[in-house]
Protein backbone atom coordinates (compact mmCIF):
# COMPACT_ATOMS: atom_id res chain seq x y z
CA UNK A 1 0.00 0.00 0.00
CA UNK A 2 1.18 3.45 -1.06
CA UNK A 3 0.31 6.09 1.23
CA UNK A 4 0.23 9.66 0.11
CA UNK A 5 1.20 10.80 3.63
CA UNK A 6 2.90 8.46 5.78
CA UNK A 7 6.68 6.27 4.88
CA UNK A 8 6.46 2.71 3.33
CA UNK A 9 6.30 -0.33 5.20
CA UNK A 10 9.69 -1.13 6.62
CA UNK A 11 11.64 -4.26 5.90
CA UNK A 12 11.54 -7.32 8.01
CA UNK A 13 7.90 -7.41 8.75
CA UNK A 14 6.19 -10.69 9.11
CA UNK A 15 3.13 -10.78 7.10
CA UNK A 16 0.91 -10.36 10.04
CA UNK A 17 3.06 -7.80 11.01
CA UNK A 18 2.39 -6.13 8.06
CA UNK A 19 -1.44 -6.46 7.61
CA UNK A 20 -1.67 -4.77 10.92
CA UNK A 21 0.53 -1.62 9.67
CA UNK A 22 -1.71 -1.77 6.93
CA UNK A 23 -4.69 -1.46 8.90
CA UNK A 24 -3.58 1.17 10.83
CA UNK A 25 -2.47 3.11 7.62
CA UNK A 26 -5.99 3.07 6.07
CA UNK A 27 -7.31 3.63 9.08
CA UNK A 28 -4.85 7.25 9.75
CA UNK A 29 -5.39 7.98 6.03
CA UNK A 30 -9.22 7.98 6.58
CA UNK A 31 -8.62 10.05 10.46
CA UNK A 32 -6.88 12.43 7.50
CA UNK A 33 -9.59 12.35 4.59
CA UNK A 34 -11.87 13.31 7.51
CA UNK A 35 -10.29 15.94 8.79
CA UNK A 36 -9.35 17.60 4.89
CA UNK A 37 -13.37 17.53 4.49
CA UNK A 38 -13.45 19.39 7.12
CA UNK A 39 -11.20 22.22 5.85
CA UNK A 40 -8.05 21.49 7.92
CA UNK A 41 -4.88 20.83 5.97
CA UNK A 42 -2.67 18.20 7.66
CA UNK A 43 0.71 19.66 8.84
CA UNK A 44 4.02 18.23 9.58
CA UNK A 45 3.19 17.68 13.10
CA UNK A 46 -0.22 16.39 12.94
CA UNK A 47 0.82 13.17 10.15
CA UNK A 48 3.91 12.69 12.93
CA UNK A 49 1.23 12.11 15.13
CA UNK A 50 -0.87 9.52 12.59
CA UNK A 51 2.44 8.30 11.97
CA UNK A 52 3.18 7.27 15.64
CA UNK A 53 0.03 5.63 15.51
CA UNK A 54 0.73 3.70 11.90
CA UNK A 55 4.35 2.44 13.03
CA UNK A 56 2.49 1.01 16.38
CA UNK A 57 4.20 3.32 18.69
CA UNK A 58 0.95 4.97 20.42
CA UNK A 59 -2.92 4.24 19.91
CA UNK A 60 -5.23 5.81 17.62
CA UNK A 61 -7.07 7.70 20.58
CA UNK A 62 -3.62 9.32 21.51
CA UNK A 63 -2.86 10.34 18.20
CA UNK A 64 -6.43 11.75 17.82
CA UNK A 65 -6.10 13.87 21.35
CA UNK A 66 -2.87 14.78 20.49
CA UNK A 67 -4.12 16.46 17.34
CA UNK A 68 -6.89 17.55 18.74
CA UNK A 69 -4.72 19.53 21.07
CA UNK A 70 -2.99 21.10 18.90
CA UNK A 71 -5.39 22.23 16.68
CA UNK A 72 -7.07 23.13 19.85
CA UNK A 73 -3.67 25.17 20.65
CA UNK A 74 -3.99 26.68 17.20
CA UNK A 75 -7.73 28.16 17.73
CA UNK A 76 -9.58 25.26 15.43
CA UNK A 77 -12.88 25.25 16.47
CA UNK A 78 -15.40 22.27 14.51
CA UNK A 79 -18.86 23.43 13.54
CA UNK A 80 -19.64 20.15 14.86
C-alpha cells in the first residue's frame, strides 16, 4: 500500500506484522480524509502524530487527542 502521507512499510515485517501496519495506515489515512473535508490541511506535526500511531508506537485515541490539542492550541474550532 502506497500512502500519500505516511513512509512505506519497513523491511523485516512478518506478514501479520504487516497487515496490521496496513490497517492502521488506512485507518490514519481515513482520520486524515476526515479531517481535509473538514477544511483542515494536515501539517508536519499532525501526520507525525498519525504516523506514531501507523508504526504502532501509540494508539489511535492518543494520536487523535494529540491532534486535537494542537489544533485546539492553534484556535480550530469544529462546527460540529
Amino acid at each position: 500500500m502506497s500512502s500519500s502521507y505516511f513512509q512505506p512499510l519497513p523491511a523485516g515485517h512478518s506478514p501479520e506484522q504487516a497487515q496490521v501496519w496496513h490497517t492502521r495506515c488506512r485507518t490514519a489515512e481515513a482520520a486524515l480524509a476526515r479531517q481535509v473535508a473538514a477544511g483542515v490541511a494536515p501539517d508536519a506535526e499532525i501526520i507525525a502524530h498519525f504516523q506514531a500511531y501507523v508504526n504502532g508506537d501509540i494508539t489511535l485515541g492518543q494520536a487523535i487527542g494529540r491532534v486535537v490539542d494542537k489544533l485546539s492550541r492553534a484556535g480550530y474550532r469544529s462546527s460540529t
